[in-house]
Protein backbone atom coordinates (compact mmCIF):
# COMPACT_ATOMS: atom_id res chain seq x y z
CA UNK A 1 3.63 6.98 -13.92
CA UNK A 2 1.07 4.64 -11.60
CA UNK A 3 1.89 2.24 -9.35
CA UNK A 4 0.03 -0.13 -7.63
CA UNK A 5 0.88 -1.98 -4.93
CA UNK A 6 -1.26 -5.92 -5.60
CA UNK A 7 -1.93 -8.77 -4.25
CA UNK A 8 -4.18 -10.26 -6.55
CA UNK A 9 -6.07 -12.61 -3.27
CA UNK A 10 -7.18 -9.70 -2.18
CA UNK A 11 -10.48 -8.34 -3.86
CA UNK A 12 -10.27 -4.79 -3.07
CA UNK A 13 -6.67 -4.86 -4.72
CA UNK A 14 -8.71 -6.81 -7.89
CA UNK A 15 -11.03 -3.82 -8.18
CA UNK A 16 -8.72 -0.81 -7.92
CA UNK A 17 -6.61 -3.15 -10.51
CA UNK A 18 -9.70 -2.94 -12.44
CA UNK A 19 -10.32 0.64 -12.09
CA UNK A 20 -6.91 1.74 -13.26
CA UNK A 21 -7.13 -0.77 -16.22
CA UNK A 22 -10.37 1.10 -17.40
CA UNK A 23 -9.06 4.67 -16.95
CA UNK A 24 -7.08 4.18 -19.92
CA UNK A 25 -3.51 5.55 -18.52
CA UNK A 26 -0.40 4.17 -17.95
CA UNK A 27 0.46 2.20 -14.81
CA UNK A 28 3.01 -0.70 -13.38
CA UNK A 29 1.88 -3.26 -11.12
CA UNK A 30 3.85 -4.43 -8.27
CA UNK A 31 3.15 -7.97 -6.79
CA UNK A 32 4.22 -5.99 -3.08
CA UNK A 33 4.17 -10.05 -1.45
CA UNK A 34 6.57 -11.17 -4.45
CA UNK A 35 8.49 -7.70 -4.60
CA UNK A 36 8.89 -6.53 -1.23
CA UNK A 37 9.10 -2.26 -1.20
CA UNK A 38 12.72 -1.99 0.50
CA UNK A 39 12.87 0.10 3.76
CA UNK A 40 13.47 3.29 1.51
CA UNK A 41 10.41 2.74 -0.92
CA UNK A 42 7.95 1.86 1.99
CA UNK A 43 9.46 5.22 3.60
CA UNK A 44 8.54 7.46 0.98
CA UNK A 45 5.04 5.40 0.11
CA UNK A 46 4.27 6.22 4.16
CA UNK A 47 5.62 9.99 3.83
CA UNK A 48 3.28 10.30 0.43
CA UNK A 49 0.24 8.78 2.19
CA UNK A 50 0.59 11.21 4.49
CA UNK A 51 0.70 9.07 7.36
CA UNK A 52 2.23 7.03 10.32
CA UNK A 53 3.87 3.62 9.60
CA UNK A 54 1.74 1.80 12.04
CA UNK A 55 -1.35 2.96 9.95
CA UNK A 56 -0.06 0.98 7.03
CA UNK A 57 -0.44 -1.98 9.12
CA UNK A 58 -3.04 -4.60 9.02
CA UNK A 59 -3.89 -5.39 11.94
CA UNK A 60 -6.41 -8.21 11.44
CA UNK A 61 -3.29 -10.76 10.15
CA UNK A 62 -2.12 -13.25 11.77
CA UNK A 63 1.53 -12.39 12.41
CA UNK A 64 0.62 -8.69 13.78
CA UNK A 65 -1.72 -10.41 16.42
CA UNK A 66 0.62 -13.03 17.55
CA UNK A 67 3.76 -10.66 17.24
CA UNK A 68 3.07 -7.48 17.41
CA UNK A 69 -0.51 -6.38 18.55
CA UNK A 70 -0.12 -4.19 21.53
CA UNK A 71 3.65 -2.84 20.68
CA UNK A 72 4.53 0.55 20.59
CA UNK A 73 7.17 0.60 17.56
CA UNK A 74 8.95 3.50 16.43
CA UNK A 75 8.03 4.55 12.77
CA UNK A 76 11.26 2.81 11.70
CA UNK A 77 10.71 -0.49 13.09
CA UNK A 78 7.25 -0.77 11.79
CA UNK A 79 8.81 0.15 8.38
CA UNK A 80 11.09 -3.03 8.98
CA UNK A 81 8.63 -5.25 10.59
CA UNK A 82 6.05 -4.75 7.35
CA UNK A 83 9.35 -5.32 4.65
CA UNK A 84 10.14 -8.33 6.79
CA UNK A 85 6.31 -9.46 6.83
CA UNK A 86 4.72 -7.70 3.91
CA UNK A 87 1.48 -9.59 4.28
CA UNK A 88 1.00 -6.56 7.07
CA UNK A 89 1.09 -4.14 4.35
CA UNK A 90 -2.70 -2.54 3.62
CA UNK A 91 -3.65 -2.70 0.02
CA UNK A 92 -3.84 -1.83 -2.40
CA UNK A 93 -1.56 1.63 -1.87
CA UNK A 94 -1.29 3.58 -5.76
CA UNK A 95 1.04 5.94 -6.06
CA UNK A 96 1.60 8.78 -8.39
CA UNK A 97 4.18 11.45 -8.60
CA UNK A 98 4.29 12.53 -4.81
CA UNK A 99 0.90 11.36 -4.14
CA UNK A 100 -0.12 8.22 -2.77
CA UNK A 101 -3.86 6.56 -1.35
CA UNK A 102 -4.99 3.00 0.09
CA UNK A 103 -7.78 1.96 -2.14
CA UNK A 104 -10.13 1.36 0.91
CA UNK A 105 -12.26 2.43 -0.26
CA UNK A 106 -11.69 1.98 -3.81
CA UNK A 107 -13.17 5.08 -4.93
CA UNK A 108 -10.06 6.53 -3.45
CA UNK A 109 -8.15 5.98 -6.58
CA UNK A 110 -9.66 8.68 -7.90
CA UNK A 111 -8.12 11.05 -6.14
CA UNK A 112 -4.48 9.94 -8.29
CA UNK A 113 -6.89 9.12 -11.13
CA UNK A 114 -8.09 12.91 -11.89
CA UNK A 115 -4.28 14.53 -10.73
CA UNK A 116 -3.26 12.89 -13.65
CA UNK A 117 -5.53 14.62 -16.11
């Protein structure tokens, strides 16, 4: 099964929505600002990206600026820091099996899109 991760402000989050809608498969949305991953999901969305927590970060908000722009976390407490503000958390993320990508760019969702075939 799909999952993306949505916030439906966001435009790039619209499209992938969009692109999964007309690939014809099965998928579950998850409003990520309304239903926060818990430490444990966001863990093993960062280990299936393939990357460092501090990657999944936006760093053009507000509350990573004021807060935290300049810190040197440790991958747990940047794990924390986006479930406590998940408006830091990069979107839209789809995951698949043990697979995962950040639709930026969108076209990146095809890399889940064609594993599934």
């Amino acid at each position: 099964m799909i999952t993306i991760y949505h916030n439906n402000r966001c435009s790039k989050s619209r499209t992938a929505l969009g692109i999964l809608e007309d690939s014809g498969k099965e998928f579950e949305v998850v409003n990520y600002l309304q239903n926060t991953p818990s430490v444990e999901e966001l863990t093993a969305i960062v280990k299936k990206l393939d990357i460092k927590a501090k990657d999944l970060v936006r760093k053009t908000e507000s509350v990573y600026t004021e807060k935290y722009k300049g810190k040197d976390l440790s991958e747990e407490e940047w794990i924390s820091t986006m479930v406590e503000y998940p408006i830091l958390i990069e979107r839209p993320i789809v995951v698949s099996g043990d697979k995962a990508v950040i639709g930026r760019p969108t076209e990146n969702i095809y890399t889940i899109l064609s594993d599934q075939d």
